[in-house]
Each structure stands twice: as structure tokens, then as C-alpha cells.
N, C-alpha and C. Protein backbone atom coordinates (compact mmCIF):
# COMPACT_ATOMS: atom_id res chain seq x y z
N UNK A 1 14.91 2.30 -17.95
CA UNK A 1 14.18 2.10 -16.71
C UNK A 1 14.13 0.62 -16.33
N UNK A 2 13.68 -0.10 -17.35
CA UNK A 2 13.95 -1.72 -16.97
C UNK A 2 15.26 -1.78 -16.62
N UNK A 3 16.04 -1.73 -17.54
CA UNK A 3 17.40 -1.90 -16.63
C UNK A 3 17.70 -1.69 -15.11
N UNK A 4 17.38 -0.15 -14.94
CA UNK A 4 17.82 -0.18 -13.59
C UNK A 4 16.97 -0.86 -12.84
N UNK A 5 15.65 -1.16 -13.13
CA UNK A 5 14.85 -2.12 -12.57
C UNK A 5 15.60 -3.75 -11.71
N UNK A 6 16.01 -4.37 -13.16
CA UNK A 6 16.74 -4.98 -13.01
C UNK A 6 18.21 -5.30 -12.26
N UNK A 7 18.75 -4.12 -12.73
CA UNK A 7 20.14 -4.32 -11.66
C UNK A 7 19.90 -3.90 -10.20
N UNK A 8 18.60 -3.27 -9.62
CA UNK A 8 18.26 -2.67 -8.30
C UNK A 8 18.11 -4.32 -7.81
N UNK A 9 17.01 -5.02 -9.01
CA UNK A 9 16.58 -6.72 -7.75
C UNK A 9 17.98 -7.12 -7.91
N UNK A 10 18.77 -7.22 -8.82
CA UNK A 10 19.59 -8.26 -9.15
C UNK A 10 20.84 -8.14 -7.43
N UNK A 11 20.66 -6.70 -7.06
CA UNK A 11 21.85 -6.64 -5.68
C UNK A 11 20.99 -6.75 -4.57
N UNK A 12 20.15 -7.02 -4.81
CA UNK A 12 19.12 -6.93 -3.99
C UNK A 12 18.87 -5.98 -2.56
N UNK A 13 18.64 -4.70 -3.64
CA UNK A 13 18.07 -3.27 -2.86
C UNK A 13 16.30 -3.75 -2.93
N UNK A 14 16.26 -3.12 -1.69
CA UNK A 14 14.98 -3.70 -1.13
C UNK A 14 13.82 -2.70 -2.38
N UNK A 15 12.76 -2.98 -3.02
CA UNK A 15 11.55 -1.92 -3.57
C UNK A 15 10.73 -1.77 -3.15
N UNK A 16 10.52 -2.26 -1.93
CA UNK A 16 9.24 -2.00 -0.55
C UNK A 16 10.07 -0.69 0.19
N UNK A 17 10.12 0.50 -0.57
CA UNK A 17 10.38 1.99 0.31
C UNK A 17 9.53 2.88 0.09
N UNK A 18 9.59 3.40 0.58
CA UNK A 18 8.32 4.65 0.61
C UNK A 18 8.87 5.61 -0.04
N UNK A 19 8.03 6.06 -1.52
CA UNK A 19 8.49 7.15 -2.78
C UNK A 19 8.28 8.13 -1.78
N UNK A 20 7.44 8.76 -1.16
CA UNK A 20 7.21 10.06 0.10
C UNK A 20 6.88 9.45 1.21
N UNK A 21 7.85 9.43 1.94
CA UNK A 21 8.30 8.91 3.20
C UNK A 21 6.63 9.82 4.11
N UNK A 22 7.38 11.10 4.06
CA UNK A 22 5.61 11.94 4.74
C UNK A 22 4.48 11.10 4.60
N UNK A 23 4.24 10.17 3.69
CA UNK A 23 3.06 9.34 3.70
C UNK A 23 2.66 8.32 4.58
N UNK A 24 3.51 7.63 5.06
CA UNK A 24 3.55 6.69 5.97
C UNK A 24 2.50 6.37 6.95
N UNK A 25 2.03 7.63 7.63
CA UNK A 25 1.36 7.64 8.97
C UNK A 25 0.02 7.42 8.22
N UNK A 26 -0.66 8.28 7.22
CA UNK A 26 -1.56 8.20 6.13
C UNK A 26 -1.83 6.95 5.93
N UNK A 27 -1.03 6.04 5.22
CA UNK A 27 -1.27 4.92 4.68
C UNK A 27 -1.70 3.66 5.92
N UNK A 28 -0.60 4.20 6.98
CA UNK A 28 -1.17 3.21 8.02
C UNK A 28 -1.90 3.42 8.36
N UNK A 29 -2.64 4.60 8.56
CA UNK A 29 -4.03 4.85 8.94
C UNK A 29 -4.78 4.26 8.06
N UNK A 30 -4.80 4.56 6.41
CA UNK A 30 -5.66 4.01 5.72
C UNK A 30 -5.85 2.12 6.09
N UNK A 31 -4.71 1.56 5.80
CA UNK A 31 -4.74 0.78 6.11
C UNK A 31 -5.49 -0.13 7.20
N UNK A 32 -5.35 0.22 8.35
CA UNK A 32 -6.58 -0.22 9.30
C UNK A 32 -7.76 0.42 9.28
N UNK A 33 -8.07 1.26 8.31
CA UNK A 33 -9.37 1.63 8.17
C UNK A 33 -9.58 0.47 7.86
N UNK A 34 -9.09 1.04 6.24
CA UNK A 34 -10.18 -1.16 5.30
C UNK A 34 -9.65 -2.42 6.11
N UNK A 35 -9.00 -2.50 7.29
CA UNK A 35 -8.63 -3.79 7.40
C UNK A 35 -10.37 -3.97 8.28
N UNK A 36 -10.23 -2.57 9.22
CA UNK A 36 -11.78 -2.76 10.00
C UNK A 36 -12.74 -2.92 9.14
N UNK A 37 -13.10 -2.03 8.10
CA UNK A 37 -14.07 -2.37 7.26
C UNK A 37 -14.27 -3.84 6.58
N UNK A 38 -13.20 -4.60 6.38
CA UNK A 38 -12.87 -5.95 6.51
C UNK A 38 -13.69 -6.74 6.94
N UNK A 39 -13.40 -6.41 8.58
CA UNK A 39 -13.63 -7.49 9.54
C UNK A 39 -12.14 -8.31 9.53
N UNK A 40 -11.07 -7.59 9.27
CA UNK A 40 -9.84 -8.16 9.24
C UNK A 40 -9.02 -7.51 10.64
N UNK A 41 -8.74 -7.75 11.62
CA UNK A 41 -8.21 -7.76 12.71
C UNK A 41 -7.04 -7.04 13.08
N UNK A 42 -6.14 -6.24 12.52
CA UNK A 42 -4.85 -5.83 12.85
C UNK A 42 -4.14 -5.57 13.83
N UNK A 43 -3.17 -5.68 13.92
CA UNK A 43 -2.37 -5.23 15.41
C UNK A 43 -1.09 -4.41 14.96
N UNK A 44 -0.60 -3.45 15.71
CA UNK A 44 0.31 -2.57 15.76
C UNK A 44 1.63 -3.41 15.60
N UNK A 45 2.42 -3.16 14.63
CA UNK A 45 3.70 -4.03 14.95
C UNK A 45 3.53 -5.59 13.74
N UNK A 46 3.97 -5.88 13.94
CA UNK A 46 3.39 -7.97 13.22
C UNK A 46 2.38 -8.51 13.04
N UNK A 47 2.29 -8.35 11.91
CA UNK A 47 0.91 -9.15 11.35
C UNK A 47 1.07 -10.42 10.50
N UNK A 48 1.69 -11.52 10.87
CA UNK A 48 2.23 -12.86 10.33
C UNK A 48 0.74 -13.33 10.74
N UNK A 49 0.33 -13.33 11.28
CA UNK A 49 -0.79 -14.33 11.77
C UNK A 49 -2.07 -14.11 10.78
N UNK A 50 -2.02 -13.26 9.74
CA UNK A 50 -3.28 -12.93 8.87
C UNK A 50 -3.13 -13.91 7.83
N UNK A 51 -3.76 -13.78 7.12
CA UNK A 51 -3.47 -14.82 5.76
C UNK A 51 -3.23 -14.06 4.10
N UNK A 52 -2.77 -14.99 3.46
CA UNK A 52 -2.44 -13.85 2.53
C UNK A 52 -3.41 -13.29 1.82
N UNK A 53 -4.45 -14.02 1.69
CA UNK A 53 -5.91 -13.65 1.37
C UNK A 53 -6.06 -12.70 1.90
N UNK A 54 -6.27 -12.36 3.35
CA UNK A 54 -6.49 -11.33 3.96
C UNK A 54 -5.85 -10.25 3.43
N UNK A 55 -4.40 -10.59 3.68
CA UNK A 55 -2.95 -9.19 3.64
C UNK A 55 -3.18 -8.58 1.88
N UNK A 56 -4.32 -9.76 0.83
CA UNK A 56 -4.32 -9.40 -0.47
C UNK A 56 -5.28 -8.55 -0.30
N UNK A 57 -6.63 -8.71 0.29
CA UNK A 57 -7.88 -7.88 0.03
C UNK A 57 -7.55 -6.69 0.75
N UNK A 58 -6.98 -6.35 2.09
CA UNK A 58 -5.99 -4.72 1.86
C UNK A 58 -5.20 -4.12 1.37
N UNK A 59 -4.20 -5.00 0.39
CA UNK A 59 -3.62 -4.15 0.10
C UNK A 59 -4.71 -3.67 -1.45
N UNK A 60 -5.24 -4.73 -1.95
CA UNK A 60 -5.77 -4.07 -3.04
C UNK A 60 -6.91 -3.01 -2.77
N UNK A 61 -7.46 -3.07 -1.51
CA UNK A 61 -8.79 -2.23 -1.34
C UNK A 61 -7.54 -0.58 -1.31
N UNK A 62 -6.51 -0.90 -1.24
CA UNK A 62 -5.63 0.24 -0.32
C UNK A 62 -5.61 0.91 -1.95
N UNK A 63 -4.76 -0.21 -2.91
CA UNK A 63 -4.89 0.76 -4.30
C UNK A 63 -6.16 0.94 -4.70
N UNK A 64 -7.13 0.68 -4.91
CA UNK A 64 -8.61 0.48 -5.62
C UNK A 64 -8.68 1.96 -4.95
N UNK A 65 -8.57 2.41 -3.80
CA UNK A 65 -8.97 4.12 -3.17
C UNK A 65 -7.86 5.03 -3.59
N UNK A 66 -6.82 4.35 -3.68
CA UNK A 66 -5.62 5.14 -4.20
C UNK A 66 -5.81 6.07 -5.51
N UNK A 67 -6.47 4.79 -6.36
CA UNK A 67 -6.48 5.11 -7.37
C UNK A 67 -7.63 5.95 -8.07
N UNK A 68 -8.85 6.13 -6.70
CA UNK A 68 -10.56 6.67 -6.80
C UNK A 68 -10.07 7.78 -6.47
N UNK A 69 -8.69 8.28 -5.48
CA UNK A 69 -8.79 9.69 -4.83
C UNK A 69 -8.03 10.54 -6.43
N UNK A 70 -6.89 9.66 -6.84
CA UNK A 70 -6.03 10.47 -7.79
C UNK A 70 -7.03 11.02 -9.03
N UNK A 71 -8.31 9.89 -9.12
CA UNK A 71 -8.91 10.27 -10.44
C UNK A 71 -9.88 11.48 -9.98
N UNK A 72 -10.46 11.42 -8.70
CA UNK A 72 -11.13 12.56 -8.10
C UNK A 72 -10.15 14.33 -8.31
N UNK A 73 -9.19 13.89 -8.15
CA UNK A 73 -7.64 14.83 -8.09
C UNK A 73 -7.84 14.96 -9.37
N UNK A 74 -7.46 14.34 -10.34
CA UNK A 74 -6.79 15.36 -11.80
C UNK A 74 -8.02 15.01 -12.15
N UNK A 75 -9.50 14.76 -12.06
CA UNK A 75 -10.91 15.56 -13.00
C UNK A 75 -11.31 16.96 -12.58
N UNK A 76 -10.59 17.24 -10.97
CA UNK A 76 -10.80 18.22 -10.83
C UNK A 76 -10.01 19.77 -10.84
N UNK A 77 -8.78 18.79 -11.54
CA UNK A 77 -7.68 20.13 -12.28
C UNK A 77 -8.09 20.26 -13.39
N UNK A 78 -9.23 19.61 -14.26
CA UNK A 78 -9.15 19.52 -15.69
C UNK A 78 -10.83 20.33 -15.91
């Protein structure tokens, strides 16, 4: 797995793709949820003008729920 890890950056195939593409609309939704909950500003299209501070505290608020829904998910298969 490292390997192919490795030879994927080394030709440089992009690893910003979407594992389930179907997710997309989801995530961007999530996404400007917490950016509003923020007080972080978004716009449709380009967001260069945020800071990376900013672009950091969504994406991590984005896993931090990611990771609250999956554990909600398998305690309640178990």
C-alpha cells in the first residue's frame, strides 16, 4: 500500500478525488454549514481569499463530524 502510495505522488496523480463521487453535493453542503457556523464566509466557486486558518478550522470541523456520524453508525450495528 505504501508503495503504491508512493509511485501514485511520485507521477503525480492528483489524491484530492472523491472515494464516492455520490458524496460530493453532501460534503459541500456540509461544508458551508460549519463554514456558517464559523462565521467563515464562503462563496460558490473560489475561495482563495480565506485564510488557511480558516480553510483549516473546516476542514477539520468537516472530519471531527465525519468521524461523530461513523461512530454513531457502527455503535449502532453493534
Amino acid at each position: 500500500m505504501l508503495q503504491q502510495f508512493q509511485n501514485n505522488n511520485n507521477t503525480g496523480t492528483s489524491r484530492n478525488r472523491k472515494l464516492v463521487p455520490e458524496a460530493r453535493q453532501a460534503l459541500d453542503q456540509m461544508k458551508f454549514e460549519i463554514a456558517g457556523q464559523l462565521g467563515i464566509n464562503l462563496q460558490q466557486g473560489y475561495n482563495g481569499n480565506i485564510s488557511a486558518k480558516d480553510a483549516g478550522r473546516i476542514g477539520g470541523n468537516m472530519v471531527k463530524r465525519m468521524i461523530e456520524q461513523q461512530q454513531r453508525q457502527m455503535a449502532g450495528r453493534q
